[in-house]
C-alpha atoms as a PDB file:
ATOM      1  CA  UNK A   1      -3.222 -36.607  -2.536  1.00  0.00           C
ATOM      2  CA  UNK A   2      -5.776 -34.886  -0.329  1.00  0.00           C
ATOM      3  CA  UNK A   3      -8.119 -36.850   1.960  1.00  0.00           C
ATOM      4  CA  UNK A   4     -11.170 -36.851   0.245  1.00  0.00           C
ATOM      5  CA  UNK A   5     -13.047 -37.123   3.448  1.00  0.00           C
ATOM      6  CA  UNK A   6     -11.887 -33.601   4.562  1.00  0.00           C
ATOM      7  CA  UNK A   7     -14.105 -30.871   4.155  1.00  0.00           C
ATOM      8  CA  UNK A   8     -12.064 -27.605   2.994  1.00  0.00           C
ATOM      9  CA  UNK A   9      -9.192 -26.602   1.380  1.00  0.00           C
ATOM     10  CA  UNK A  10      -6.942 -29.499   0.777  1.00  0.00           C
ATOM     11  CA  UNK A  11      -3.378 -29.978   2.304  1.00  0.00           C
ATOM     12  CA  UNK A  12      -4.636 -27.329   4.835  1.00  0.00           C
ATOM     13  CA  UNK A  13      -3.749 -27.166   8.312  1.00  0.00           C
ATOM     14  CA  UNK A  14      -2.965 -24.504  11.329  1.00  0.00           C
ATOM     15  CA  UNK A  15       0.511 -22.985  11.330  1.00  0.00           C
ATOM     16  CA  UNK A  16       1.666 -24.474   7.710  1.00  0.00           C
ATOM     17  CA  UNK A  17       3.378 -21.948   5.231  1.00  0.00           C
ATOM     18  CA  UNK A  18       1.881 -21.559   1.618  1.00  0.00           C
ATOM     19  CA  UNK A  19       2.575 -18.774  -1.295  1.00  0.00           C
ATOM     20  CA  UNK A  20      -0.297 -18.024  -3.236  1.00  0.00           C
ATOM     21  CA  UNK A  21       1.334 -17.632  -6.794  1.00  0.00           C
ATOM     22  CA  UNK A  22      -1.207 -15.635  -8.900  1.00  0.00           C
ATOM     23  CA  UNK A  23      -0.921 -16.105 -13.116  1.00  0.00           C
ATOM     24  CA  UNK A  24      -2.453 -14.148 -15.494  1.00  0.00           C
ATOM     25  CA  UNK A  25      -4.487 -15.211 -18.286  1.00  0.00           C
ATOM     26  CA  UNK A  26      -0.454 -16.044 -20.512  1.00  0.00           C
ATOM     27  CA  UNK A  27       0.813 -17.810 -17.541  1.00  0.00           C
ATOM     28  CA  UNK A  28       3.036 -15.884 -16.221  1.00  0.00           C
ATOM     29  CA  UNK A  29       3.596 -14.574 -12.696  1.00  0.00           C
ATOM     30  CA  UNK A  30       1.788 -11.307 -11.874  1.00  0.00           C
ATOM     31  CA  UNK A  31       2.589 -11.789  -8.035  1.00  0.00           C
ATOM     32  CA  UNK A  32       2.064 -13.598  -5.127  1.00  0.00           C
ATOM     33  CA  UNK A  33       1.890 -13.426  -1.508  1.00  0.00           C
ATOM     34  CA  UNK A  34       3.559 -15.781   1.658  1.00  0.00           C
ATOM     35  CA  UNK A  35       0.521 -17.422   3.893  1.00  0.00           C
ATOM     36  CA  UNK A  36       0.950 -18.756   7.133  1.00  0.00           C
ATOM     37  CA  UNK A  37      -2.330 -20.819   7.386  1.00  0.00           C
ATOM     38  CA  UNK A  38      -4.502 -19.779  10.539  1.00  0.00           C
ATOM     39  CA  UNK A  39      -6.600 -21.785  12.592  1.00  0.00           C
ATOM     40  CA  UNK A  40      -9.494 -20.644  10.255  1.00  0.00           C
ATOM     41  CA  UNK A  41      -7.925 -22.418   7.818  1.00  0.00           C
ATOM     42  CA  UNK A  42     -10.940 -21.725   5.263  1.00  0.00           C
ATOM     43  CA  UNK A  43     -11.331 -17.650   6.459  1.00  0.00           C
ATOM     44  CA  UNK A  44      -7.150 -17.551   5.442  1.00  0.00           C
ATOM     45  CA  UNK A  45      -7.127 -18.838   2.208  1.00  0.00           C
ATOM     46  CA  UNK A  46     -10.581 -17.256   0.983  1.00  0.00           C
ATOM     47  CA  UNK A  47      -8.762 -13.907   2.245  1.00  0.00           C
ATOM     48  CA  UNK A  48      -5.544 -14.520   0.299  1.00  0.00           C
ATOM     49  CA  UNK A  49      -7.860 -15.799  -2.591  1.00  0.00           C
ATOM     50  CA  UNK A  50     -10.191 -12.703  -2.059  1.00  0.00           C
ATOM     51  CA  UNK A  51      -6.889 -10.299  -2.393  1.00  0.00           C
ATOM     52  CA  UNK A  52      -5.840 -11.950  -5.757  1.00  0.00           C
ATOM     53  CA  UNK A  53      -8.763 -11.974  -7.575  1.00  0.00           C
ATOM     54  CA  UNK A  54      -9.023  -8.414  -6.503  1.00  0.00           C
ATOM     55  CA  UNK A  55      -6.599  -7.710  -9.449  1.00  0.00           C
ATOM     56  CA  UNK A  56      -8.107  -8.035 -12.819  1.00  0.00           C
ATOM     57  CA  UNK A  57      -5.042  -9.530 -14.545  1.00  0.00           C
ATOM     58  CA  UNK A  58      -5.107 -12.284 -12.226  1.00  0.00           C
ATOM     59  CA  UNK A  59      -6.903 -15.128 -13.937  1.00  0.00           C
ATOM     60  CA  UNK A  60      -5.507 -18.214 -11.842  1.00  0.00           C
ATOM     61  CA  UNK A  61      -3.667 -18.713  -8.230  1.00  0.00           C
ATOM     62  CA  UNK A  62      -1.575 -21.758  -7.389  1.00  0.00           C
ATOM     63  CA  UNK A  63      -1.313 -22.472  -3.493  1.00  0.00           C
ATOM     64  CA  UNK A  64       2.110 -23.959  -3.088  1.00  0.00           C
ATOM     65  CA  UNK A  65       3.926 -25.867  -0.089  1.00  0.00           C
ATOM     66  CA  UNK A  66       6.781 -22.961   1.196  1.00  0.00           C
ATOM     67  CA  UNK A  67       9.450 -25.811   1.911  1.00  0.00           C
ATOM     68  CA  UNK A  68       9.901 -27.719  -1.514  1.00  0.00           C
ATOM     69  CA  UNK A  69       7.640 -25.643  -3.798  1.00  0.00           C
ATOM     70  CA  UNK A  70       4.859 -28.553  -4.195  1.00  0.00           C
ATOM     71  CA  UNK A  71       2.049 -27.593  -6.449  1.00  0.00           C
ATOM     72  CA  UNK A  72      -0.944 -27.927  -4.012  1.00  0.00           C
ATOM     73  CA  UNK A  73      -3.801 -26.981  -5.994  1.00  0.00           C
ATOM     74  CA  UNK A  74      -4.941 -23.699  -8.020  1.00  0.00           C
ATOM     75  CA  UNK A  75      -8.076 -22.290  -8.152  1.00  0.00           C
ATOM     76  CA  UNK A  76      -9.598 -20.189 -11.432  1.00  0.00           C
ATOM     77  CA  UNK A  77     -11.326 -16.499 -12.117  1.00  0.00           C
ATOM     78  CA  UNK A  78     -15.408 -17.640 -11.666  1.00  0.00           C
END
């Protein structure tokens, strides 16, 4: 799991490749974008965040690993 020392996103770091899947409120799909983390790791993902919340439907978004598809953590509509 993540270090729970780190501050930040967990399993975060410079130059690593995550999809942000976003779900609507049934589950399913609604789209999704490819991330390459930058060295703000915390400015990336609160822009790729930021851009699917933007859509109404979206009601969850799961941050994946690009190589094997591991489930990383998902973060909810506030």
């Amino acid at each position: 799991g993540p270090d729970p020392e780190r501050a930040g996103y967990p399993f975060s770091r410079p130059g690593a490749l995550r999809t942000v899947r976003r779900y609507d409120a049934h589950g399913r799909i609604v789209g999704g974008r490819l991330l390459e983390i930058p060295a703000g790791e915390a400015k990336g993902f609160d822009a790729a965040l930021d851009e699917a919340f933007a859509e109404p439907e979206v009601a969850l978004a799961q941050v994946r690993a690009v190589e094997y598809g591991c489930f990383h953590f998902e973060v909810r509509r506030p």
